[in-house]
PDB file of N, CA and C in Angstrom:
ATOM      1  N   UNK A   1     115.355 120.825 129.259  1.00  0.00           N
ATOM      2  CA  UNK A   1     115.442 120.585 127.822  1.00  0.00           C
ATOM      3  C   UNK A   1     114.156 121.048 127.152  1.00  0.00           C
ATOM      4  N   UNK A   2     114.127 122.003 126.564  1.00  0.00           N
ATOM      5  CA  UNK A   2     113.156 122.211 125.408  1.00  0.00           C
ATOM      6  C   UNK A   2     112.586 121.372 124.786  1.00  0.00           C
ATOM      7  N   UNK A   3     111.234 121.418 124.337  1.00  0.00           N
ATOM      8  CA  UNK A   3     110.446 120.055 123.571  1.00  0.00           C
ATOM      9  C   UNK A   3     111.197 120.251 122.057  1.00  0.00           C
ATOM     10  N   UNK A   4     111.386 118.590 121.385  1.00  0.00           N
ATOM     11  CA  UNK A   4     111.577 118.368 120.415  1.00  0.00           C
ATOM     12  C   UNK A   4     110.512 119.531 119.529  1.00  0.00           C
ATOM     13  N   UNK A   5     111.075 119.861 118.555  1.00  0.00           N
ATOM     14  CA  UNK A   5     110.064 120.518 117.137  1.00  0.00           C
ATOM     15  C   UNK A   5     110.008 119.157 115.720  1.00  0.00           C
ATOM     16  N   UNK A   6     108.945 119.258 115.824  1.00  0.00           N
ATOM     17  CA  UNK A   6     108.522 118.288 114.930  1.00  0.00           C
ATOM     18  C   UNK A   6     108.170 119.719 113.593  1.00  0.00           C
ATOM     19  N   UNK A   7     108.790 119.011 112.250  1.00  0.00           N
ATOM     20  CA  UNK A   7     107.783 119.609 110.780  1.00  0.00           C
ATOM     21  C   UNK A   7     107.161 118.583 110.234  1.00  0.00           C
ATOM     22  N   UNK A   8     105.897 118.983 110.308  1.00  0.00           N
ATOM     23  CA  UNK A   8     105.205 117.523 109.289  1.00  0.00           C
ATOM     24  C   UNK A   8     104.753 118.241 108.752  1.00  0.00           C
ATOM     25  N   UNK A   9     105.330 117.779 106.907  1.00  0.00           N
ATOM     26  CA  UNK A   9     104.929 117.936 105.671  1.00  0.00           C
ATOM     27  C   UNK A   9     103.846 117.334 105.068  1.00  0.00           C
ATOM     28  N   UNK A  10     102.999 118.169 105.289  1.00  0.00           N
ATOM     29  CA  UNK A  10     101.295 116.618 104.835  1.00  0.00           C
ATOM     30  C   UNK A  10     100.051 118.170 104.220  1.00  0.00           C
ATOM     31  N   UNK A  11      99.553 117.268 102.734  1.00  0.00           N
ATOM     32  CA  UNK A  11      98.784 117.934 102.343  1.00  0.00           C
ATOM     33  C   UNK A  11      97.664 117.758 102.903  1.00  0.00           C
ATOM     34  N   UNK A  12      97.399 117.321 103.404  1.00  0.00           N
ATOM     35  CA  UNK A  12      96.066 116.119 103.842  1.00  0.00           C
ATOM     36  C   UNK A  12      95.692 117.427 105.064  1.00  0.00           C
ATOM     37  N   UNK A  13      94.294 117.864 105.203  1.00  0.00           N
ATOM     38  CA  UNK A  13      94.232 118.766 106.268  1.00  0.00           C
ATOM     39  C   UNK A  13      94.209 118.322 107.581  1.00  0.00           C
ATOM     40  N   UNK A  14      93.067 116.899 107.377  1.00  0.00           N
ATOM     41  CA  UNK A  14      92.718 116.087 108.340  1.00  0.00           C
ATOM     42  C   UNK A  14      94.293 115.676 109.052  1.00  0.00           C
ATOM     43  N   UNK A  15      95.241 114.707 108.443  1.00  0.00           N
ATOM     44  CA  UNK A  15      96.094 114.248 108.587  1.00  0.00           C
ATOM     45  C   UNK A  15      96.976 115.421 109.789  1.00  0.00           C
ATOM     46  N   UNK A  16      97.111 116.472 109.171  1.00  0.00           N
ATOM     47  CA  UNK A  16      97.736 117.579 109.716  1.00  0.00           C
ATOM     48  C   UNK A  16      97.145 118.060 111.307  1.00  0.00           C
ATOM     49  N   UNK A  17      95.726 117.928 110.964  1.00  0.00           N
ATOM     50  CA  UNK A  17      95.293 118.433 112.153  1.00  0.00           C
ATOM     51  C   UNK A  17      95.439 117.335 113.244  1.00  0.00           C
ATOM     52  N   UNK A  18      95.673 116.050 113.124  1.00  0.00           N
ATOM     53  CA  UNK A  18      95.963 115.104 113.792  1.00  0.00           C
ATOM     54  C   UNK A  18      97.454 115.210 114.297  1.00  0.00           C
ATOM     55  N   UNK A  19      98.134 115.192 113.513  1.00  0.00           N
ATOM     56  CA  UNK A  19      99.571 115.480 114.344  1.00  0.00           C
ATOM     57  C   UNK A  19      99.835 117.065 114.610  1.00  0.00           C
ATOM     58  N   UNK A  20      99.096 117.712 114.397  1.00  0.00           N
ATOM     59  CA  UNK A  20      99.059 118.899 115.492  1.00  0.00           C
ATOM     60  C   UNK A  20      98.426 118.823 116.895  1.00  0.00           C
ATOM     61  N   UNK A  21      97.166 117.925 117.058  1.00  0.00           N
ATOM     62  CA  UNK A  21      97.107 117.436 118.289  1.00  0.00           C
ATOM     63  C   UNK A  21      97.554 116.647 118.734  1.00  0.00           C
ATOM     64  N   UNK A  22      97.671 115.491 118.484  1.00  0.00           N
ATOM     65  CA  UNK A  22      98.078 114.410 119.001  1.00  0.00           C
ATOM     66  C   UNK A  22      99.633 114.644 119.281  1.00  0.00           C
ATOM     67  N   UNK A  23     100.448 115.388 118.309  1.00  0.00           N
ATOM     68  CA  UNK A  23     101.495 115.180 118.796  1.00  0.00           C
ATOM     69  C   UNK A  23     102.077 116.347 119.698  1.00  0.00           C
ATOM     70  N   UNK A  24     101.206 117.614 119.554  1.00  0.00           N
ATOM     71  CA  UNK A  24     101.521 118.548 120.581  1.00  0.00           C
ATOM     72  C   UNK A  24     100.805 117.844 122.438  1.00  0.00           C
ATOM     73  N   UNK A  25      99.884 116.977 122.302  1.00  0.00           N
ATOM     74  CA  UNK A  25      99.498 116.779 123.213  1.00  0.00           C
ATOM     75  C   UNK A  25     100.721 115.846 124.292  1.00  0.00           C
ATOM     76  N   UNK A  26     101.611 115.133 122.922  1.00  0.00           N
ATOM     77  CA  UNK A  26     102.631 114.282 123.369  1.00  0.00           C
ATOM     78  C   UNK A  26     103.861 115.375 124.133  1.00  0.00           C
ATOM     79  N   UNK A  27     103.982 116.465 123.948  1.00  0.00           N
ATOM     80  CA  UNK A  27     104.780 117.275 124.242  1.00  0.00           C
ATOM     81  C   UNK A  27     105.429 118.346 123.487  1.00  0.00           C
ATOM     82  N   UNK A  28     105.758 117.816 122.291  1.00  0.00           N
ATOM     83  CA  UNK A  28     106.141 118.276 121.409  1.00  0.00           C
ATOM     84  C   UNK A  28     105.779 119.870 120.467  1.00  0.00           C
ATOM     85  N   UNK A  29     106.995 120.708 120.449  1.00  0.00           N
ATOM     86  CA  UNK A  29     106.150 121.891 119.110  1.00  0.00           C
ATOM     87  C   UNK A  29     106.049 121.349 118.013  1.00  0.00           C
ATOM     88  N   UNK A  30     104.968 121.713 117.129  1.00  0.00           N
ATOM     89  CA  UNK A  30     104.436 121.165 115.395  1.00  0.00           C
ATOM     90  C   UNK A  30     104.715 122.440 115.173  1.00  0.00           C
ATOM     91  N   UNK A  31     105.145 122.052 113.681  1.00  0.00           N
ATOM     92  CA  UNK A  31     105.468 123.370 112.932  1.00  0.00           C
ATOM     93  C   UNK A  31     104.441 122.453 111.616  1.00  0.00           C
ATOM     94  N   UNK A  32     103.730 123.073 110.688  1.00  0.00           N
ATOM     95  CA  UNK A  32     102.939 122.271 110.004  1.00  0.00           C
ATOM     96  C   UNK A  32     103.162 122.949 108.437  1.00  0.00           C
ATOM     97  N   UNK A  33     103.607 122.111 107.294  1.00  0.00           N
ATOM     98  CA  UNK A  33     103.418 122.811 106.042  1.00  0.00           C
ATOM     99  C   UNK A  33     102.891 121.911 105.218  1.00  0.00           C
ATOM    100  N   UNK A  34     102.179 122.818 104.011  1.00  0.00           N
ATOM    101  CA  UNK A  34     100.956 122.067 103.261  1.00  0.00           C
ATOM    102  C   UNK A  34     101.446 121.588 101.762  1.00  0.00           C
ATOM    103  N   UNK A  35     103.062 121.819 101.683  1.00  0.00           N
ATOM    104  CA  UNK A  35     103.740 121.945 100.603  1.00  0.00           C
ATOM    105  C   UNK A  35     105.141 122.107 100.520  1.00  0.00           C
ATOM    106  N   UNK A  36     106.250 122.031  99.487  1.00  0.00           N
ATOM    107  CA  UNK A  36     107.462 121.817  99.490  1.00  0.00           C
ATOM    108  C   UNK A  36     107.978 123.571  99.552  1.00  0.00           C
ATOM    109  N   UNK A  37     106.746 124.081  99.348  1.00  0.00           N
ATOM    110  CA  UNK A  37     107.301 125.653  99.386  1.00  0.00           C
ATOM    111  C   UNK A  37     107.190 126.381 100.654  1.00  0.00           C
ATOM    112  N   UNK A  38     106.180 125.948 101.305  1.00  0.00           N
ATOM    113  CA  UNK A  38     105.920 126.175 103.159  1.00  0.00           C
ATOM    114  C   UNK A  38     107.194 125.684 103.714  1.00  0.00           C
ATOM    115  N   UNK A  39     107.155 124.355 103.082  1.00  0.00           N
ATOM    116  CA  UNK A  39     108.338 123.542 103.865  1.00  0.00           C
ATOM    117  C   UNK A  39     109.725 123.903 104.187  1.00  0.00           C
ATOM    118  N   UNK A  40     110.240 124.654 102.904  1.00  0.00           N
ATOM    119  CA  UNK A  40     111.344 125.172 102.636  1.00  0.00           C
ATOM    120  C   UNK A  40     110.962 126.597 103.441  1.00  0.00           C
ATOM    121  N   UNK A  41     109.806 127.193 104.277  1.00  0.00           N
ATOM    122  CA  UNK A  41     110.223 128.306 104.907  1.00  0.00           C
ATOM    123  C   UNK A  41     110.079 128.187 105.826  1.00  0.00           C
ATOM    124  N   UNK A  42     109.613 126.674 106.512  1.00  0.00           N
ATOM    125  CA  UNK A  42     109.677 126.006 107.660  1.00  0.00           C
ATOM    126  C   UNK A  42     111.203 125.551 108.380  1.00  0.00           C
ATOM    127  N   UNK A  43     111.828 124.932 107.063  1.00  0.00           N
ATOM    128  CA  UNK A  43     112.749 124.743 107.616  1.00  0.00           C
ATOM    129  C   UNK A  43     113.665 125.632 107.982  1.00  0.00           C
ATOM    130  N   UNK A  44     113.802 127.016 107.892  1.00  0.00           N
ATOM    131  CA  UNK A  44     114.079 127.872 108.834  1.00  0.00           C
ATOM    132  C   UNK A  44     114.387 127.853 109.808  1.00  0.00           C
ATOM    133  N   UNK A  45     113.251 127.592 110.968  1.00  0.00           N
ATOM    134  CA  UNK A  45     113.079 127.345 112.362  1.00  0.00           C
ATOM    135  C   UNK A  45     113.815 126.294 112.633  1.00  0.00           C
ATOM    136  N   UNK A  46     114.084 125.393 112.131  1.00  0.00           N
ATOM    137  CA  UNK A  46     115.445 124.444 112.746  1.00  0.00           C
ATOM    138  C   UNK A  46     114.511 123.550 113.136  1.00  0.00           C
ATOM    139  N   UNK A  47     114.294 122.578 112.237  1.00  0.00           N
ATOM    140  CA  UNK A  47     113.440 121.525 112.835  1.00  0.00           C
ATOM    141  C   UNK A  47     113.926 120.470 113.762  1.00  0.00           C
ATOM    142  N   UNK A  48     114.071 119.785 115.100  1.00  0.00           N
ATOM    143  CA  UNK A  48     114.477 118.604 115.349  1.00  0.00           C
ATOM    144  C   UNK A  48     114.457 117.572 114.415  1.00  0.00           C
ATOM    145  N   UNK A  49     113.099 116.923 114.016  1.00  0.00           N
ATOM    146  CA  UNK A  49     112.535 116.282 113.087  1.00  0.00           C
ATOM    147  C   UNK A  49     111.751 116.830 111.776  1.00  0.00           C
ATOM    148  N   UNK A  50     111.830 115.902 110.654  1.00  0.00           N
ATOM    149  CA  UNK A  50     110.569 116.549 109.692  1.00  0.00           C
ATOM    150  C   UNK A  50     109.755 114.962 109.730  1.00  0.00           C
ATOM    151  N   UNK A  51     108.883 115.240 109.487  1.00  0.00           N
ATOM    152  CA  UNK A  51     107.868 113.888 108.788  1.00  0.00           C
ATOM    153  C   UNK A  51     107.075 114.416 107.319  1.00  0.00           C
ATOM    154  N   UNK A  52     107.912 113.767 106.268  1.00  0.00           N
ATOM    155  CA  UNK A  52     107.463 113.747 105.226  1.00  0.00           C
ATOM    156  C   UNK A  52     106.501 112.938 104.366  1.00  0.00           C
ATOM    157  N   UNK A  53     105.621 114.011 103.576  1.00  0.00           N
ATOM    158  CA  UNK A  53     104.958 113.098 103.368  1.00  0.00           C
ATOM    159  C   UNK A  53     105.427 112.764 101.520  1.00  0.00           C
ATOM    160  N   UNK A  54     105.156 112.092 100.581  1.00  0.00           N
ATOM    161  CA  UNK A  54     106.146 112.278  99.250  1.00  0.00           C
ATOM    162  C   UNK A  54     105.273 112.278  98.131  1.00  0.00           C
ATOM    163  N   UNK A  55     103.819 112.399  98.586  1.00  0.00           N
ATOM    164  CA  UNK A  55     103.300 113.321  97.731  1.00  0.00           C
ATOM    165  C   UNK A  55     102.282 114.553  98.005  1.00  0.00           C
ATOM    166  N   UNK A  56     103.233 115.588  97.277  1.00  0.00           N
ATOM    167  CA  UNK A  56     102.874 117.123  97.458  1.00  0.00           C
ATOM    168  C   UNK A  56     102.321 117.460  96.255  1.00  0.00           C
ATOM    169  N   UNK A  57     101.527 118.935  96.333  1.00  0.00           N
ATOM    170  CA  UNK A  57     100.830 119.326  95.649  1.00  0.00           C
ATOM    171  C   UNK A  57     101.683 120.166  94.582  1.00  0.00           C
ATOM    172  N   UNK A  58     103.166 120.162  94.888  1.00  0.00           N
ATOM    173  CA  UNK A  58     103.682 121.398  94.002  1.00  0.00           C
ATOM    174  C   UNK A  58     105.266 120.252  93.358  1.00  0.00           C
ATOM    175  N   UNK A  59     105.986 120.517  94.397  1.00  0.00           N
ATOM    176  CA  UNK A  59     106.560 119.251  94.467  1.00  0.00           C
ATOM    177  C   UNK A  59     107.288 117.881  95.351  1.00  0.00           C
ATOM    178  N   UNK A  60     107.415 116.480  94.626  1.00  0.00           N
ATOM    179  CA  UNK A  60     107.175 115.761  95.479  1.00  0.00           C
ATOM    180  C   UNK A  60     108.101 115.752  96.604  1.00  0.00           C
ATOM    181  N   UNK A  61     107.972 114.562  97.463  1.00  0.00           N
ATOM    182  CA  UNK A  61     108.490 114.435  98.628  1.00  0.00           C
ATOM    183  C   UNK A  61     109.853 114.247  98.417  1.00  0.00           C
ATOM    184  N   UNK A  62     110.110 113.036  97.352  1.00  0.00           N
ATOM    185  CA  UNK A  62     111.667 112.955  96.813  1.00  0.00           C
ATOM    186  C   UNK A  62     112.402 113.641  96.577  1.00  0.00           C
ATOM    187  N   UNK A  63     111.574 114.794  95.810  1.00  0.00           N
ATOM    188  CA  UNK A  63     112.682 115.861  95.368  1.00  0.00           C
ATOM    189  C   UNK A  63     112.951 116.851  96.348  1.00  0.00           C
ATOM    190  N   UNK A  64     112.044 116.864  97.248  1.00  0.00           N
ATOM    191  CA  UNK A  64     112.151 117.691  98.601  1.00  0.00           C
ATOM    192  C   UNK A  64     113.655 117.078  99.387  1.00  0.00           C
ATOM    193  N   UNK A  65     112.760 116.092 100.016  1.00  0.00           N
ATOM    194  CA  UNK A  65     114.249 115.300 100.276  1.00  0.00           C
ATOM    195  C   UNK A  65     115.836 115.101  99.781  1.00  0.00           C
ATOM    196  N   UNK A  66     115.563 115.426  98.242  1.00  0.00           N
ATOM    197  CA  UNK A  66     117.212 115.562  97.640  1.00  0.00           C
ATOM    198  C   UNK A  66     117.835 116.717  97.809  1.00  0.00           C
ATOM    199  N   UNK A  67     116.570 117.573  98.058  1.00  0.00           N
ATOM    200  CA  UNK A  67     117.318 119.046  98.248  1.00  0.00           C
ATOM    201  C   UNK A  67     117.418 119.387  99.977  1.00  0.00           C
ATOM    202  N   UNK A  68     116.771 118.760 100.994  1.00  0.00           N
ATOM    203  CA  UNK A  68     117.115 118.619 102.069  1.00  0.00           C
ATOM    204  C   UNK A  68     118.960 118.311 102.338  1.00  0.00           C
ATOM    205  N   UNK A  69     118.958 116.927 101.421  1.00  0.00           N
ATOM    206  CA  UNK A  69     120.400 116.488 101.922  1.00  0.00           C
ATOM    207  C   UNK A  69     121.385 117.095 101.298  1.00  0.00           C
ATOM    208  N   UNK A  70     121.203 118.120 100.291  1.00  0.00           N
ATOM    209  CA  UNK A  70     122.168 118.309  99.513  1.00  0.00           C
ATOM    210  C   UNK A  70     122.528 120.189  99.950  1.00  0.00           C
ATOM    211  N   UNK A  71     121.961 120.641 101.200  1.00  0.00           N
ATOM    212  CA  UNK A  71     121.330 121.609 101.334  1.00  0.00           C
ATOM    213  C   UNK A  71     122.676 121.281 103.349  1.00  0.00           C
ATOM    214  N   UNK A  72     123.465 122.157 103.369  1.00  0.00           N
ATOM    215  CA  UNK A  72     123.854 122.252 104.831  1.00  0.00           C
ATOM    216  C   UNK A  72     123.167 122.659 106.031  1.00  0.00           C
ATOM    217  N   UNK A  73     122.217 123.470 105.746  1.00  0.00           N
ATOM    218  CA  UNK A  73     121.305 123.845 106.848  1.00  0.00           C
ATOM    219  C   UNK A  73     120.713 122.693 107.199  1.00  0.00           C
ATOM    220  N   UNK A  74     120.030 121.893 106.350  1.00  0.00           N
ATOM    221  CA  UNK A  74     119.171 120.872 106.828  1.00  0.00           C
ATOM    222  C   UNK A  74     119.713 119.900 106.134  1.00  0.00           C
ATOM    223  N   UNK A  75     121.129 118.837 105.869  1.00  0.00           N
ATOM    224  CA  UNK A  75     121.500 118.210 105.654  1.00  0.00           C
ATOM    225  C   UNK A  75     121.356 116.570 106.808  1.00  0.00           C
ATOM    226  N   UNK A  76     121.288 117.286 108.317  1.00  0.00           N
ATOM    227  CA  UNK A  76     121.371 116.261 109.345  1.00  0.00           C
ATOM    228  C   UNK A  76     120.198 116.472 109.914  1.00  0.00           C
ATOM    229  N   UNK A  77     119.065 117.242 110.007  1.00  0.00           N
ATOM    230  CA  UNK A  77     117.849 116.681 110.361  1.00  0.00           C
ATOM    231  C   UNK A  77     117.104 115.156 109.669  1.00  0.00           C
ATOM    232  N   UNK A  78     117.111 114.894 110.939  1.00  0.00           N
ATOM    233  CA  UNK A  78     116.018 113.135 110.644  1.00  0.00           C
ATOM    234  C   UNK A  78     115.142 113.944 110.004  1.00  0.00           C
ATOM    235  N   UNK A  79     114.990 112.919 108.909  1.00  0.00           N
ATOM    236  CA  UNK A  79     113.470 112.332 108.052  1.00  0.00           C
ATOM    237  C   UNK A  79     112.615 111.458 108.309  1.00  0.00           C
ATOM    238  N   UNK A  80     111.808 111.297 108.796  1.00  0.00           N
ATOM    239  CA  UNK A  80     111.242 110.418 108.485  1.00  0.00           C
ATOM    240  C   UNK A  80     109.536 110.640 107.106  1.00  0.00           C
ATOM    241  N   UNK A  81     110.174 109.338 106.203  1.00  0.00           N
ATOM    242  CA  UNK A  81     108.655 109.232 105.418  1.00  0.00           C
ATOM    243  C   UNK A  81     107.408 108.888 105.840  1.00  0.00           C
ATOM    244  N   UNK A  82     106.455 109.458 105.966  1.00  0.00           N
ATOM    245  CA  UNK A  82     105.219 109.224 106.321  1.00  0.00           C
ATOM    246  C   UNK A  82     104.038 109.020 104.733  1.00  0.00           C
ATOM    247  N   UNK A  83     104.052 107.921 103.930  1.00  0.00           N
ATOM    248  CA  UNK A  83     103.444 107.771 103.331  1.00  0.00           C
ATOM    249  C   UNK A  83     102.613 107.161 102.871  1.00  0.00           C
ATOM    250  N   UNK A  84     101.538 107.410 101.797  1.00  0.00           N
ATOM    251  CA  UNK A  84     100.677 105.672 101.561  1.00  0.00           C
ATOM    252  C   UNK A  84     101.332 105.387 100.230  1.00  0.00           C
ATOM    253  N   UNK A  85     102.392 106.223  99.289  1.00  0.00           N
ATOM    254  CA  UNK A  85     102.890 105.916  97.985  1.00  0.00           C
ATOM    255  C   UNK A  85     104.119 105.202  98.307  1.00  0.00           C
ATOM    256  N   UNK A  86     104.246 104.273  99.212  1.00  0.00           N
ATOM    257  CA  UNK A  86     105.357 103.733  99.491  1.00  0.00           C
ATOM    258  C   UNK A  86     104.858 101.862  99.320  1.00  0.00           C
ATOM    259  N   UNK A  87     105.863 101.204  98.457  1.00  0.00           N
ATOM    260  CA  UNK A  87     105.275  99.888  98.274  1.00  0.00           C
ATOM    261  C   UNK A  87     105.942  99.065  99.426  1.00  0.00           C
ATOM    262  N   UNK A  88     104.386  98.144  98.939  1.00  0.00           N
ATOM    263  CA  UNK A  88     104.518  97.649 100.488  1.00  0.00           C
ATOM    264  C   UNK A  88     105.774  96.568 100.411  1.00  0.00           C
ATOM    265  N   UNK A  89     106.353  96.441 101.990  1.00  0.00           N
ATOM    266  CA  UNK A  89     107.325  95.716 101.983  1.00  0.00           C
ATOM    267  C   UNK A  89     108.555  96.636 102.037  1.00  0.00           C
ATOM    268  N   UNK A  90     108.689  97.554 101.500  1.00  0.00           N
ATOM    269  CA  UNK A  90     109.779  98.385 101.392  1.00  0.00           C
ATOM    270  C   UNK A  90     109.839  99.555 102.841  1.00  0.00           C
ATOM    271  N   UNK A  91     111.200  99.549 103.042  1.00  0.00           N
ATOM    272  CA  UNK A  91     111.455  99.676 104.692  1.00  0.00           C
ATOM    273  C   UNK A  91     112.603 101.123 104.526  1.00  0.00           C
ATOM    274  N   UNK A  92     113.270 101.347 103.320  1.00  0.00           N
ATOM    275  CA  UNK A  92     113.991 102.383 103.308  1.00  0.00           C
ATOM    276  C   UNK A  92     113.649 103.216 102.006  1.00  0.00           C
ATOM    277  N   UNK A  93     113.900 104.777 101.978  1.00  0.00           N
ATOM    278  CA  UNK A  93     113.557 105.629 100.973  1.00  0.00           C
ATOM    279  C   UNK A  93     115.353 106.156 101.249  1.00  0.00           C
ATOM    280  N   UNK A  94     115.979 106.674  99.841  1.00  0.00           N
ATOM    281  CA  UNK A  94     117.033 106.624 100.205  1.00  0.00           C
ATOM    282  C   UNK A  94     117.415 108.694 100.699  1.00  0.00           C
ATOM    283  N   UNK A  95     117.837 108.635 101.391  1.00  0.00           N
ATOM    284  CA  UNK A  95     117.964 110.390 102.068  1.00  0.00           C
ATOM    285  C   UNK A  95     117.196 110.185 103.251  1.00  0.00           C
ATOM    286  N   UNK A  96     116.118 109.505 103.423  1.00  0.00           N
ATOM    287  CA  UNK A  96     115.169 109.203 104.641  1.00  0.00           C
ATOM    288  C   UNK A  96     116.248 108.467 105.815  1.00  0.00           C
ATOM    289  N   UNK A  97     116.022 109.039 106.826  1.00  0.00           N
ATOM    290  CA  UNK A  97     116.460 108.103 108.629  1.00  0.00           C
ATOM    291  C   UNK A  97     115.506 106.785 108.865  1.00  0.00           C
ATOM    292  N   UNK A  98     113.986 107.103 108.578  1.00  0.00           N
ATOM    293  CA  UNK A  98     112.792 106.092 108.608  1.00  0.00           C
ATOM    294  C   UNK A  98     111.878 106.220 107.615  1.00  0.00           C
ATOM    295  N   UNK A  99     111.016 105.250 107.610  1.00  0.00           N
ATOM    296  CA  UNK A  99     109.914 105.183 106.474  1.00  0.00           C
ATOM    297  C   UNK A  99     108.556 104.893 107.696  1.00  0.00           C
ATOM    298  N   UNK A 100     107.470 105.448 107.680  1.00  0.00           N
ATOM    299  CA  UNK A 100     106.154 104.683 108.599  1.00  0.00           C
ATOM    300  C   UNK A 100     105.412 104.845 107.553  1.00  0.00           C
ATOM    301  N   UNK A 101     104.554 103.857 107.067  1.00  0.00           N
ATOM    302  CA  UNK A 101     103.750 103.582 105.876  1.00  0.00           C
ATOM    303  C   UNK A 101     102.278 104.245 106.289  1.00  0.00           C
ATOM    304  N   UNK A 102     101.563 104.401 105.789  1.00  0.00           N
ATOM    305  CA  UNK A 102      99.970 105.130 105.906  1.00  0.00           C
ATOM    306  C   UNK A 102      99.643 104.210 105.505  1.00  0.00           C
ATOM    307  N   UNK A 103      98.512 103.773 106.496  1.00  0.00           N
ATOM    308  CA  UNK A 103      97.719 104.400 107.534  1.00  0.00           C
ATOM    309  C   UNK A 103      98.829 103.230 108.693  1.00  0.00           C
ATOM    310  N   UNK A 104      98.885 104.301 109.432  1.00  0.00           N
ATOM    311  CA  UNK A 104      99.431 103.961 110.689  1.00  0.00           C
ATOM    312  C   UNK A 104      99.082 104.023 112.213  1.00  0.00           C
ATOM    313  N   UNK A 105      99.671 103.569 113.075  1.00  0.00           N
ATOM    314  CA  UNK A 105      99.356 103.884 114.916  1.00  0.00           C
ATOM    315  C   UNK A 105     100.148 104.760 115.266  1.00  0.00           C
ATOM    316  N   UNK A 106      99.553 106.120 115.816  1.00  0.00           N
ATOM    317  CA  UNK A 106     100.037 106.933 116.042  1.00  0.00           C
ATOM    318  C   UNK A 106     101.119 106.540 117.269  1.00  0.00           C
ATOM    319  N   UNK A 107     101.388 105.585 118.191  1.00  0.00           N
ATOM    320  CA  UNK A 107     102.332 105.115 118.700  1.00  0.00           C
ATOM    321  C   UNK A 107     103.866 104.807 118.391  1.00  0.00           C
ATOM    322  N   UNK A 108     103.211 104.093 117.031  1.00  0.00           N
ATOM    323  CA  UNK A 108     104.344 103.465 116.368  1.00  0.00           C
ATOM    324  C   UNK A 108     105.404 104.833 115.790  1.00  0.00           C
ATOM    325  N   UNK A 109     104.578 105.663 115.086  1.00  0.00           N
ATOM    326  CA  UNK A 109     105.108 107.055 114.927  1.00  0.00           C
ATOM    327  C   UNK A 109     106.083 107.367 115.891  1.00  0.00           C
ATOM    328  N   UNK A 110     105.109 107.262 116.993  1.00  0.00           N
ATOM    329  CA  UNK A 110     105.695 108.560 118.380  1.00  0.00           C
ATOM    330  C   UNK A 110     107.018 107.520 118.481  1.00  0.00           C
ATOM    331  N   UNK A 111     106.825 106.403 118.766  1.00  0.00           N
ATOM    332  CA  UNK A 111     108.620 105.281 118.687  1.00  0.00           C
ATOM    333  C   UNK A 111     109.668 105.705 117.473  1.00  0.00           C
ATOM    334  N   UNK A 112     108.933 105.577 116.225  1.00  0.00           N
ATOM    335  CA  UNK A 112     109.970 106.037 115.326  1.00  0.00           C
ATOM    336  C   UNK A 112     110.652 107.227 115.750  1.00  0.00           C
ATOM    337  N   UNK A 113     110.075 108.527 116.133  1.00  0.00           N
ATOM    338  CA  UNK A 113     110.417 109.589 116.307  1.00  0.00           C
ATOM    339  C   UNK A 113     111.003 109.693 117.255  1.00  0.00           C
ATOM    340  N   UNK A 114     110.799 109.178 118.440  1.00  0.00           N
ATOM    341  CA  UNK A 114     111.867 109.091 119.748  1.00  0.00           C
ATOM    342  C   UNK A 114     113.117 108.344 118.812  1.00  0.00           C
ATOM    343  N   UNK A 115     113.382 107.375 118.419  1.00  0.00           N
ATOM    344  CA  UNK A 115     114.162 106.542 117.679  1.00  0.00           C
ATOM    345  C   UNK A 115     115.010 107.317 117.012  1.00  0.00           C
ATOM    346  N   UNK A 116     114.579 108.472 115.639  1.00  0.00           N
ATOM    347  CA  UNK A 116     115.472 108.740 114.712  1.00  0.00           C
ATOM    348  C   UNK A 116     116.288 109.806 115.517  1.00  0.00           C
ATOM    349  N   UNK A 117     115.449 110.628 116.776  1.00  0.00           N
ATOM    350  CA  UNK A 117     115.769 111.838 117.642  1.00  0.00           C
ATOM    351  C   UNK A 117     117.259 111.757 118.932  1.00  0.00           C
ATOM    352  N   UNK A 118     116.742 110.410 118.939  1.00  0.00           N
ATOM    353  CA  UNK A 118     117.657 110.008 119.441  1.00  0.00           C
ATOM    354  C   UNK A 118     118.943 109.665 118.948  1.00  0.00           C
ATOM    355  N   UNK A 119     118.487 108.914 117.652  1.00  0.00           N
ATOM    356  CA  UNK A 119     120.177 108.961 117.164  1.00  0.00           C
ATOM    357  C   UNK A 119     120.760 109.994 116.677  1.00  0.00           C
ATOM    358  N   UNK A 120     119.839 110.809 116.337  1.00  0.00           N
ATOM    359  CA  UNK A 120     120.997 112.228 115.918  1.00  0.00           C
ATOM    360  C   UNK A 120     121.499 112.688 116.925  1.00  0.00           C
ATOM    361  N   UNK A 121     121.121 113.100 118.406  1.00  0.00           N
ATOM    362  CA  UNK A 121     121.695 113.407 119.370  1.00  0.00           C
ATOM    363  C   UNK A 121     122.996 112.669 119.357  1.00  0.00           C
ATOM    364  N   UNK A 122     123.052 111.334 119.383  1.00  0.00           N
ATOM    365  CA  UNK A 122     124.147 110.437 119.814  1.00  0.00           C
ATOM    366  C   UNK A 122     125.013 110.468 118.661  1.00  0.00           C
ATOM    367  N   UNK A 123     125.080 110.475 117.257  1.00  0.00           N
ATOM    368  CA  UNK A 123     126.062 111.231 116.720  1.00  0.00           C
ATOM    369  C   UNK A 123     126.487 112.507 116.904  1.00  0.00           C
TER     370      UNK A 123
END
């Protein structure tokens, strides 16, 4: 089996360069974009997963996401939100599979992501 492809959508350089190691170190290919316009030529490559982040420099994560689901190519790739503009307490974004709030354990991530990866397989 081929490694999962992860897209994480994150303006943040630092942020980025962290789940390019950390999560290529986990196994995984990173595909990395800095914006909703990278993103959209990212998603190309057929992402397993994306990890979004929902605020971008051009535009936001939401509206990314509406055009994800409304979009057949990438209608059934997991989402998950990766954000700090998410209030606290709140557990679903609606088009999102998961939400992991910033600042987070990169563990907890790597679970979500086995988690949402898994259920798309099983549908």
């Amino acid at each position: 089996m081929s490694a999962l492809r992860i897209l994480a959508i994150e303006d943040d350089p630092d942020l980025s360069y962290l789940y390019q190691s950390f999560l290529a170190a986990e196994g995984y290919e990173v595909l990395l974009a800095r914006d909703a316009h990278e993103a959209v030529d990212m998603l190309r490559r057929e992402p397993d997963v994306v990890l979004l982040d929902l605020m971008l420099p051009d535009v936001d994560g939401y509206t990314l996401l509406r055009h994800m689901r409304a979009n057949a190519a990438t209608r059934s790739i997991p989402v998950i939100v990766v954000s700090a503009a998410i209030p606290p307490g709140r557990h679903h974004i609606r088009g999102a599979d998961a939400v992991v709030h910033k600042p987070f354990e990169f563990d907890g991530l790597l679970r979500t992501i086995e988690g949402v990866s898994h259920q798309a397989h099983v549908q």
